[in-house]
N, C-alpha and C. Protein backbone atom coordinates (compact mmCIF):
# COMPACT_ATOMS: atom_id res chain seq x y z
N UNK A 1 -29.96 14.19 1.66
CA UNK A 1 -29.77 12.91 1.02
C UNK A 1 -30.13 12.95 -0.47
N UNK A 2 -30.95 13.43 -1.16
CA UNK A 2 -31.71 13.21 -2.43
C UNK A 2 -30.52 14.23 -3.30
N UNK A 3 -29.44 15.29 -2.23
CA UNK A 3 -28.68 15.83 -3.45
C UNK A 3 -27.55 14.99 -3.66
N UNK A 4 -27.08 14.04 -2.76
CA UNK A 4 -25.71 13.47 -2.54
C UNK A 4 -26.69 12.03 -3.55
N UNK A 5 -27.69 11.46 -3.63
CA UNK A 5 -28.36 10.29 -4.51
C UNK A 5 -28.13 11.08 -6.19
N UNK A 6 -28.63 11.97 -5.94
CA UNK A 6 -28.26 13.26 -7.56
C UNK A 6 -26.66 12.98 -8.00
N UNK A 7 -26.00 13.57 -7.31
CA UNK A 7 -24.59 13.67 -7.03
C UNK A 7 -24.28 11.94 -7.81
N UNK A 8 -24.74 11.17 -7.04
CA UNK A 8 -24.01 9.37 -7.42
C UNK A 8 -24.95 9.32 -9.00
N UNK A 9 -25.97 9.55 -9.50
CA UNK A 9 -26.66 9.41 -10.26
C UNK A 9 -25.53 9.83 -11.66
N UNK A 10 -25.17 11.26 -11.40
CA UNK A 10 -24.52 11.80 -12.32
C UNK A 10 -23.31 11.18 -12.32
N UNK A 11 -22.26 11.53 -11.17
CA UNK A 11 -21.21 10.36 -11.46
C UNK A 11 -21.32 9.15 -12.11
N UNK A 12 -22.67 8.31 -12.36
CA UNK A 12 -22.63 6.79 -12.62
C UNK A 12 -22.66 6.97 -14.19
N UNK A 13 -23.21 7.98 -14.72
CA UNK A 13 -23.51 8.55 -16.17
C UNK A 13 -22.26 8.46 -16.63
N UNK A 14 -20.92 9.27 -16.08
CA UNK A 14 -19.92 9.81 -16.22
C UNK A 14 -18.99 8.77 -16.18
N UNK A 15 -18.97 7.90 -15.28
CA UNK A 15 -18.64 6.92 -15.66
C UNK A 15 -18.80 6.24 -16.49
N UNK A 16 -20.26 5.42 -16.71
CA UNK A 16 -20.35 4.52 -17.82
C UNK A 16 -20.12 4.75 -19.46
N UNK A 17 -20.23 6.42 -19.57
CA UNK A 17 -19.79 7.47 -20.75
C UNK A 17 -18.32 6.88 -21.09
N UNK A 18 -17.41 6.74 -19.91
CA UNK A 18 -15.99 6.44 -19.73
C UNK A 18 -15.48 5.28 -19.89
N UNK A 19 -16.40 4.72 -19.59
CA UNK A 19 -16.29 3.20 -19.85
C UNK A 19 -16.49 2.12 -21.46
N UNK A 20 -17.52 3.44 -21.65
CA UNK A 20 -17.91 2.70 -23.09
C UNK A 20 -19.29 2.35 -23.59
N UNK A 21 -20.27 2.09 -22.12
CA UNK A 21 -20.95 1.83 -22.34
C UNK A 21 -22.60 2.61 -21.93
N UNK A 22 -22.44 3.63 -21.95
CA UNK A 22 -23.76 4.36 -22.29
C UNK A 22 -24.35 4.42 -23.08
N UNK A 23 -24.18 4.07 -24.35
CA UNK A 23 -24.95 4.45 -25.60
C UNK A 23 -25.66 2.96 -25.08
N UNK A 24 -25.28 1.77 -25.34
CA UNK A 24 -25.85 0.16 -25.21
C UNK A 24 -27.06 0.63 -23.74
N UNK A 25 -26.91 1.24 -22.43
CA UNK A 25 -27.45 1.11 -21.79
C UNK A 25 -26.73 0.87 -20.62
N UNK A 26 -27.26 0.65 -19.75
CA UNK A 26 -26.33 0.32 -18.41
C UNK A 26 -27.91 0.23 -17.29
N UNK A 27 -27.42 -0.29 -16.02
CA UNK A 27 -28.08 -0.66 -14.84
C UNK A 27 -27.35 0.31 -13.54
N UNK A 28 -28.34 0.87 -12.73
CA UNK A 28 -27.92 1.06 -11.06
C UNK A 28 -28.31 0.71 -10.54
N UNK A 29 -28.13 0.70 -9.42
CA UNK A 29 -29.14 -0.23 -8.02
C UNK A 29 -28.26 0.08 -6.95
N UNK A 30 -29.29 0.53 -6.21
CA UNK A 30 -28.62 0.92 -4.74
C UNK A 30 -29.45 -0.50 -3.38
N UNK A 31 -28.29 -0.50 -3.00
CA UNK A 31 -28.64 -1.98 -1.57
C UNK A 31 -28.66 -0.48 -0.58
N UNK A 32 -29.58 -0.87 0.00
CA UNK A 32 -30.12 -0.30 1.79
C UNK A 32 -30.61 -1.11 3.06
N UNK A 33 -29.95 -1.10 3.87
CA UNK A 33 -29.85 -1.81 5.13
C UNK A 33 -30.16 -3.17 4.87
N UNK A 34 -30.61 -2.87 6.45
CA UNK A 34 -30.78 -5.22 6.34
C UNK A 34 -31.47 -5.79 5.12
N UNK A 35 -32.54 -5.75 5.23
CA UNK A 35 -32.93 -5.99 3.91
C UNK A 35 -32.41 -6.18 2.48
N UNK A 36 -32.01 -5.13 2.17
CA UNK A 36 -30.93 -4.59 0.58
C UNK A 36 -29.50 -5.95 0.93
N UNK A 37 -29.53 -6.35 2.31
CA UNK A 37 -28.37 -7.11 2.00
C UNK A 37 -26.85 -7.05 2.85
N UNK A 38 -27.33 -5.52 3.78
CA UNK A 38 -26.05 -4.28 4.22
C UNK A 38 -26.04 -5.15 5.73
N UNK A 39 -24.86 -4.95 6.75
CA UNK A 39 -24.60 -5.47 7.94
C UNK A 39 -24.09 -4.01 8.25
N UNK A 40 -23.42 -3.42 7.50
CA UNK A 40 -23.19 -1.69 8.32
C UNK A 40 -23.70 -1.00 7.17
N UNK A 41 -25.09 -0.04 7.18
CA UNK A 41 -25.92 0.34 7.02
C UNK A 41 -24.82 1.96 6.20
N UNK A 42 -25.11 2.19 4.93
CA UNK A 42 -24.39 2.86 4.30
C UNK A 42 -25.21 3.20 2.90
N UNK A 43 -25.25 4.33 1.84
CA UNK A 43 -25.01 4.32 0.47
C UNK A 43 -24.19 4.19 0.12
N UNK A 44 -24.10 3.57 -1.61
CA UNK A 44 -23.92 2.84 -2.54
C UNK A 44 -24.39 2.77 -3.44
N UNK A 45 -23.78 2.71 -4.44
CA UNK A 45 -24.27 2.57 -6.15
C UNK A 45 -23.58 1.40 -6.91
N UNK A 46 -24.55 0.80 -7.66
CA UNK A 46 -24.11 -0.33 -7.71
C UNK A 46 -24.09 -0.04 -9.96
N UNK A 47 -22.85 0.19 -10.35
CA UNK A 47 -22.85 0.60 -11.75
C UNK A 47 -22.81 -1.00 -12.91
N UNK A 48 -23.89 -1.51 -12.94
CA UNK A 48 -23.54 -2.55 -14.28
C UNK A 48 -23.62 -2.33 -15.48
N UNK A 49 -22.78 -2.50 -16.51
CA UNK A 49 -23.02 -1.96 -17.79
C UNK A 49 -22.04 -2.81 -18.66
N UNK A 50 -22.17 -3.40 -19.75
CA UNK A 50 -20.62 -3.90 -20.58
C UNK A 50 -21.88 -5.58 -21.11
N UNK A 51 -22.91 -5.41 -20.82
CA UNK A 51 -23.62 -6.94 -21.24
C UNK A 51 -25.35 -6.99 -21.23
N UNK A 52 -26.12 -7.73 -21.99
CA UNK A 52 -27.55 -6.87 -21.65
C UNK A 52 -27.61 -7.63 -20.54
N UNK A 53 -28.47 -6.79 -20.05
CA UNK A 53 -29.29 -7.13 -18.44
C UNK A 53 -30.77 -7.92 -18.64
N UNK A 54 -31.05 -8.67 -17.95
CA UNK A 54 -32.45 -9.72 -18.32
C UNK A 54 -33.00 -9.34 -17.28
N UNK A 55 -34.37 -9.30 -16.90
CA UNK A 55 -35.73 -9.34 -16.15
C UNK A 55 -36.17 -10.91 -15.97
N UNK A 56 -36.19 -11.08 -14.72
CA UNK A 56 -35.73 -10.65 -13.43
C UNK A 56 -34.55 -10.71 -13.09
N UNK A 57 -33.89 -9.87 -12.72
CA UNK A 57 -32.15 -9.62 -12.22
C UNK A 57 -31.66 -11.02 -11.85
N UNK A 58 -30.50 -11.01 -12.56
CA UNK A 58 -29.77 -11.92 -11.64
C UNK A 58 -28.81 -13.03 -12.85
């Protein structure tokens, strides 16, 4: 698991590089099971980037 979390980490870089917005910064967040929000229990990467992000989320 921690190489395939590596694996999404780098893709999300590669993306947001692609997108435009790495230099400004960007957000990930991964949802996990009930809790995180999930009804069929899976990884996920969740890529926000393109606006600043505020504390506390949302």
């Amino acid at each position: 698991m921690p190489e395939l979390v590596g694996k999404l980490v780098l893709t999300a870089q590669q993306i947001a590089k692609q997108e435009g917005f790495s230099e400004q910064g960007y957000r990930t967040l991964f949802n996990c099971n009930a809790d995180g929000g999930q009804e069929v229990f899976h990884i996920h990467l969740h890529l926000l980037g393109g606006r600043r992000m505020s504390w506390p989320p949302g």
